[in-house]
N, C-alpha and C. Protein backbone atom coordinates (compact mmCIF):
# COMPACT_ATOMS: atom_id res chain seq x y z
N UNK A 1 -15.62 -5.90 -5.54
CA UNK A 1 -15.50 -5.91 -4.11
C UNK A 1 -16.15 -4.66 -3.56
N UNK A 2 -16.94 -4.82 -2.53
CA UNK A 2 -17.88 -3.47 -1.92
C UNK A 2 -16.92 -3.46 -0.79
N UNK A 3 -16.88 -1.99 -0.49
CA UNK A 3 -16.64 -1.54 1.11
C UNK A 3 -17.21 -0.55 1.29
N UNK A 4 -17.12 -0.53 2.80
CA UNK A 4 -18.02 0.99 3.13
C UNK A 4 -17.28 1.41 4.79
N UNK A 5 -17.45 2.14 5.22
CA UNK A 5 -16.56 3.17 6.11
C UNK A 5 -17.59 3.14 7.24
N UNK A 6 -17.16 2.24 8.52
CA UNK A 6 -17.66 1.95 9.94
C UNK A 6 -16.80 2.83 10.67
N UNK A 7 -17.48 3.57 11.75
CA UNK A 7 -16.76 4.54 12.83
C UNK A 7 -16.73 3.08 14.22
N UNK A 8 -16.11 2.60 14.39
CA UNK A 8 -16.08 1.51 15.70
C UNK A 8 -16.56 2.34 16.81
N UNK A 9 -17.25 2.19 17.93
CA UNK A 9 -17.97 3.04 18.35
C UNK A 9 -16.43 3.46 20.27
N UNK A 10 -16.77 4.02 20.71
CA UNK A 10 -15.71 4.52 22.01
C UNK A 10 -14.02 4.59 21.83
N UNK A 11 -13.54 4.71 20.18
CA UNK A 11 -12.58 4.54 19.79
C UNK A 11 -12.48 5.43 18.71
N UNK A 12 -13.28 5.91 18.15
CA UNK A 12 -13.30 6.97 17.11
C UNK A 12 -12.25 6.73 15.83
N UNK A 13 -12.33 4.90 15.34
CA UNK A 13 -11.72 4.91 14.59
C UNK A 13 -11.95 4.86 13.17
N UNK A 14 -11.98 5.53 11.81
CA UNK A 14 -12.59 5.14 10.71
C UNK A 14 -12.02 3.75 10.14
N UNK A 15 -12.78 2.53 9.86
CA UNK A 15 -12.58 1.38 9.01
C UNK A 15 -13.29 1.27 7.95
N UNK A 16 -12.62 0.44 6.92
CA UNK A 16 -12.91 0.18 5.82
C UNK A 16 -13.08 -1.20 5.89
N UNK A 17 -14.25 -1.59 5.38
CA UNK A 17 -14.66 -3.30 5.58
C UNK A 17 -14.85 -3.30 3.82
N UNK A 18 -14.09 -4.55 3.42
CA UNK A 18 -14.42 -5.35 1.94
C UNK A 18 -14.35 -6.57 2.51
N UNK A 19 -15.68 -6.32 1.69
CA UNK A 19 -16.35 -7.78 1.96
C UNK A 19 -16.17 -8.70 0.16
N UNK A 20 -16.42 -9.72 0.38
CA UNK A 20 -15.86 -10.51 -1.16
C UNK A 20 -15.00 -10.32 -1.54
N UNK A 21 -13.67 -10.68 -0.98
CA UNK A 21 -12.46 -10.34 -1.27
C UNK A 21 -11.79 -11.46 -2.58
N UNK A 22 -12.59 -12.19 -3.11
CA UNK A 22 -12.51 -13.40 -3.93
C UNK A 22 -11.18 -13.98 -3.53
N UNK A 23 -10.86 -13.70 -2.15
CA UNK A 23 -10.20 -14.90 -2.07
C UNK A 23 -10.63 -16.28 -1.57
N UNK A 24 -10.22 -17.35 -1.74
CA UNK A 24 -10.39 -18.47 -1.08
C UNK A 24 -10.37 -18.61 0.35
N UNK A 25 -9.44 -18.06 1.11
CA UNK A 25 -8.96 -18.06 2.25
C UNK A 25 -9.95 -16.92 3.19
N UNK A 26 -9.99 -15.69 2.77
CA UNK A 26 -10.43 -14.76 3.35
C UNK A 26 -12.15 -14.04 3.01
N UNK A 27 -13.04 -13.82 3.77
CA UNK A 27 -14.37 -13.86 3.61
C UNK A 27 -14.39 -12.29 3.47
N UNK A 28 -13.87 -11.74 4.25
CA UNK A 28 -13.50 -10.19 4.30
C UNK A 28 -12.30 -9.73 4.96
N UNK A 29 -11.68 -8.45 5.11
CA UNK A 29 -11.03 -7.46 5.18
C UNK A 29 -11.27 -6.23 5.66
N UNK A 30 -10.44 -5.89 7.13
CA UNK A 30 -11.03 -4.79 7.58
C UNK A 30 -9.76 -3.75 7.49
N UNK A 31 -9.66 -2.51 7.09
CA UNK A 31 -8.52 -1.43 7.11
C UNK A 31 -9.20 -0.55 7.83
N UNK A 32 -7.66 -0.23 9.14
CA UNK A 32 -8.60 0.97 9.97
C UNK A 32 -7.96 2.48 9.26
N UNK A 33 -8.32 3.22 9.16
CA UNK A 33 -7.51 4.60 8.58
C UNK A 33 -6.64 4.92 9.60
N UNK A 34 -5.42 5.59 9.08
CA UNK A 34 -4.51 6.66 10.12
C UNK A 34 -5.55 7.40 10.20
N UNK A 35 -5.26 8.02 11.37
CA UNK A 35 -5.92 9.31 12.17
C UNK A 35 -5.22 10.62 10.55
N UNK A 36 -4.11 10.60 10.77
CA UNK A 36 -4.04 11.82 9.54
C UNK A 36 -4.57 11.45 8.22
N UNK A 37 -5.07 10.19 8.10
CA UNK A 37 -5.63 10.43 6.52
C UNK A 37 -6.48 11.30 6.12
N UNK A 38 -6.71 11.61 4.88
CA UNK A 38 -7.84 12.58 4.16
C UNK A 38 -9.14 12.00 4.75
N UNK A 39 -10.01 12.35 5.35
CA UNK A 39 -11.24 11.60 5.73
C UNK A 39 -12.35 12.26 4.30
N UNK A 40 -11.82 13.65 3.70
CA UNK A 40 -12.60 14.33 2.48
C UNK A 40 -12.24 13.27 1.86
N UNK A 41 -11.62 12.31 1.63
CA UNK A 41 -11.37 11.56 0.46
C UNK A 41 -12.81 10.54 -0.04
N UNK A 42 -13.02 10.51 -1.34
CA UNK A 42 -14.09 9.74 -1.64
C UNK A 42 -14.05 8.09 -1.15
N UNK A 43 -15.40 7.20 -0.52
CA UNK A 43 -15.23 5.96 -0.29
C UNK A 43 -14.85 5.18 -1.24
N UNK A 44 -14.92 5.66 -2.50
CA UNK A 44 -14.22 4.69 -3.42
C UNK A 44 -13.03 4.68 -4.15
N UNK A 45 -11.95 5.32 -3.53
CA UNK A 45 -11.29 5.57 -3.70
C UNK A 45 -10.33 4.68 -2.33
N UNK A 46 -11.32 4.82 -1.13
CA UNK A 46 -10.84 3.64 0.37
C UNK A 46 -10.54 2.25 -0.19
N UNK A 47 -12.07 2.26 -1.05
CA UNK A 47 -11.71 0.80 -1.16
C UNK A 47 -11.26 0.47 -2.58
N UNK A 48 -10.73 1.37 -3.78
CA UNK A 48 -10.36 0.69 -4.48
C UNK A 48 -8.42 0.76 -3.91
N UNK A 49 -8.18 1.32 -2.85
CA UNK A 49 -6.53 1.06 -2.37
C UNK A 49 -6.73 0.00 -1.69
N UNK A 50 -7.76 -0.18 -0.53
CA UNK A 50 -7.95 -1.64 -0.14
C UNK A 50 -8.12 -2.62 -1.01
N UNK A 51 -8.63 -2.49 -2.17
CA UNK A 51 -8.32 -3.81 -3.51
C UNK A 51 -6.91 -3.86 -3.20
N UNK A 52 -6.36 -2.88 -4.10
CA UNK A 52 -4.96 -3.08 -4.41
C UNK A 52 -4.13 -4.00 -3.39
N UNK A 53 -4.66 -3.22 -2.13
CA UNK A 53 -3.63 -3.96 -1.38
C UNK A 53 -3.60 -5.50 -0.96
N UNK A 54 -5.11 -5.82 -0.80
CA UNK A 54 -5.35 -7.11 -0.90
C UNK A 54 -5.13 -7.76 -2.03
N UNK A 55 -4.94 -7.39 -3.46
CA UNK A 55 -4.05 -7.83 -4.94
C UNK A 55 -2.94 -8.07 -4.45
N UNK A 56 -2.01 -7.05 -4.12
CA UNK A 56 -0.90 -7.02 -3.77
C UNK A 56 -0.19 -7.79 -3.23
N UNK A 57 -1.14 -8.43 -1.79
CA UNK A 57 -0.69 -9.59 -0.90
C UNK A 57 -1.19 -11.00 -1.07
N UNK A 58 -1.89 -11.04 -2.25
CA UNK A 58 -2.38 -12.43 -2.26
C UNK A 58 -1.72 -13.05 -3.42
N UNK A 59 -0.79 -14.22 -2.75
CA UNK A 59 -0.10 -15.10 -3.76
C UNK A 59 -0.76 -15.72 -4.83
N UNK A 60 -0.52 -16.30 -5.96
CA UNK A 60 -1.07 -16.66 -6.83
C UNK A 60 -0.36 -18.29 -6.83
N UNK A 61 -1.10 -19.36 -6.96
CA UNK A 61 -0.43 -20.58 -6.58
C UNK A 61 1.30 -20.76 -7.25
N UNK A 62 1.16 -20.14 -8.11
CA UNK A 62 3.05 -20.37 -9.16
C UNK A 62 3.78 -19.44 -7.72
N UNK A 63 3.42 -18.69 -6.87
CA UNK A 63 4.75 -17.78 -6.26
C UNK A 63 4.41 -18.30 -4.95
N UNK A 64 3.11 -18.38 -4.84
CA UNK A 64 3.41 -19.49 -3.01
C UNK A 64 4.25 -21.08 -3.57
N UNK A 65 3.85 -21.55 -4.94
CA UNK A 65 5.47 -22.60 -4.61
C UNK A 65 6.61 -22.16 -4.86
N UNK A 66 6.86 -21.61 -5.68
CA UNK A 66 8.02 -20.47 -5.74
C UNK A 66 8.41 -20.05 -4.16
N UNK A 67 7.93 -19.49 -3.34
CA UNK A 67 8.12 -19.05 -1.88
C UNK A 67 8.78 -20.45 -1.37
N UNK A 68 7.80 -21.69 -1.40
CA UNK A 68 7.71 -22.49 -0.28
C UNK A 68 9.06 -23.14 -0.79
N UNK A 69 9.94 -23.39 -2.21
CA UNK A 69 11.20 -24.06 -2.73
C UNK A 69 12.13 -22.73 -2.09
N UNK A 70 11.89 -21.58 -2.06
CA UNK A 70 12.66 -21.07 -1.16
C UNK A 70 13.20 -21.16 0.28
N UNK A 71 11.79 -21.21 1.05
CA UNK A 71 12.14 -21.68 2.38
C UNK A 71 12.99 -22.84 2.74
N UNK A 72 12.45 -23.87 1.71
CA UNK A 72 13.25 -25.03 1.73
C UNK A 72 14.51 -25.15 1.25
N UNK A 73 14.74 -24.26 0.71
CA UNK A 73 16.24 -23.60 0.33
C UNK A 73 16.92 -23.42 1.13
N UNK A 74 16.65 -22.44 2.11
CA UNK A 74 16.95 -21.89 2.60
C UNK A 74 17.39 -22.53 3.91
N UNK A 75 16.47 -23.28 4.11
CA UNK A 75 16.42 -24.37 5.52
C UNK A 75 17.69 -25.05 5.18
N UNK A 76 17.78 -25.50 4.17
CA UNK A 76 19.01 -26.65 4.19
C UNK A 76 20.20 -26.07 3.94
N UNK A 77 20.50 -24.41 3.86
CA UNK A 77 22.03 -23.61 3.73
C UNK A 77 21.84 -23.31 5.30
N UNK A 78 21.27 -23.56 5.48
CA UNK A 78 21.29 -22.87 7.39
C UNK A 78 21.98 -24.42 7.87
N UNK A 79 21.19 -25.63 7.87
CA UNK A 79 21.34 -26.79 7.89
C UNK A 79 22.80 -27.34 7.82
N UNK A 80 23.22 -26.84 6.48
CA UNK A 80 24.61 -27.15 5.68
C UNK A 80 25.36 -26.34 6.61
N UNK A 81 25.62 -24.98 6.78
CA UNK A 81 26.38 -24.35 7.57
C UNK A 81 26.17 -24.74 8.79
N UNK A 82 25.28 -24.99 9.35
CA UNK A 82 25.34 -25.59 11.15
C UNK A 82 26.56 -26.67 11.23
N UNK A 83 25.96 -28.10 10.35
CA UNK A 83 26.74 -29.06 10.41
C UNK A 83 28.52 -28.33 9.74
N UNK A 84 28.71 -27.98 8.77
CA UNK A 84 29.94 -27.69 8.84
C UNK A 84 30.58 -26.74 9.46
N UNK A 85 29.72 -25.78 10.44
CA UNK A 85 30.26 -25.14 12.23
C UNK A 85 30.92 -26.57 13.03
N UNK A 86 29.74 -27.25 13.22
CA UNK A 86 30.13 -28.53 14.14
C UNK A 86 31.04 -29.26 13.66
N UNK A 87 31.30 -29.32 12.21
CA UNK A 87 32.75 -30.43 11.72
C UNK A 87 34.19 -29.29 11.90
N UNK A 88 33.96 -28.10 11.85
CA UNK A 88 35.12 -27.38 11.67
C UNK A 88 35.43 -27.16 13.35
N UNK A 89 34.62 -26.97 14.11
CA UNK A 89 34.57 -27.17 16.05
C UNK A 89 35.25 -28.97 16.22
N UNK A 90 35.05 -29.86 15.51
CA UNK A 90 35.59 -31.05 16.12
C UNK A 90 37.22 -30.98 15.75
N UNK A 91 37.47 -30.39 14.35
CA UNK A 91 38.41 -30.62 13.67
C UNK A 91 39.38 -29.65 14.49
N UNK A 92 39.62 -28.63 14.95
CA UNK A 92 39.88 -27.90 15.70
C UNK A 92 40.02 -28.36 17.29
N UNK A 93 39.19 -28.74 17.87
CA UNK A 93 39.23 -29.83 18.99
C UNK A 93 40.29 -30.75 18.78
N UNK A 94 40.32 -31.42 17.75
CA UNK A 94 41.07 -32.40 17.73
C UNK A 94 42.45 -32.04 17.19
N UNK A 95 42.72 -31.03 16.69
CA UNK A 95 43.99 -30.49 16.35
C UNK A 95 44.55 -30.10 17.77
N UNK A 96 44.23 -29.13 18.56
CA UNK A 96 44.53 -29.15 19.82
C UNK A 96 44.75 -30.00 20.66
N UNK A 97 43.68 -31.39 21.01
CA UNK A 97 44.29 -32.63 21.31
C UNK A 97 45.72 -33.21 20.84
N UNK A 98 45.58 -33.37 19.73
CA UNK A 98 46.98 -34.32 19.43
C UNK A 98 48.09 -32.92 19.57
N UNK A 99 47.89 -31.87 19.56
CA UNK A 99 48.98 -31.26 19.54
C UNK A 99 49.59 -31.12 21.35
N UNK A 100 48.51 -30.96 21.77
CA UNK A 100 48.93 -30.63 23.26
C UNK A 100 49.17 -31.91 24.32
């Protein structure tokens, strides 16, 4: 993966562009620097943390389904607890009825 260090021009900001990010999804990647970063720091050193980080965030198909059986997990304990809010609200309702 190449990058190289663009100043955006009336903004004085340093970016880091990688380009060939071998992902599928993404053609490139732009990181703007904090203002306090090392600007002495070598460019390849910018972009081998911009690898990393783009490693870092890109799922590998086993943990995006892994993720997505989570969500769906997750959806149906939210699901499960709604409906048994609403059965324990009727049951309660209706205890008060016949009592009063």
């Amino acid at each position: 993966m190449k990058g190289e260090e663009i100043v955006i021009k009336g903004i004085q900001k340093n970016m880091v562009v990688v380009k060939n990010t071998g992902s599928r999804i993404f053609e490139e990647a732009y990181f703007i620097l904090r203002e306090k970063a090392d600007s002495g720091g070598k460019k390849q050193d910018m972009v081998t943390e911009a690898n990393r980080i783009i490693a870092a965030n890109i799922l590998s198909p086993e943990k995006a389904l892994t993720a997505r059986r989570e969500r769906k997990k997750e959806r149906r304990r939210r699901l499960l607890f709604f409906f048994l809010g609403i059965l324990a609200g009727a049951a309660a309702s209706a205890t008060l009825f016949f009592l009063l």
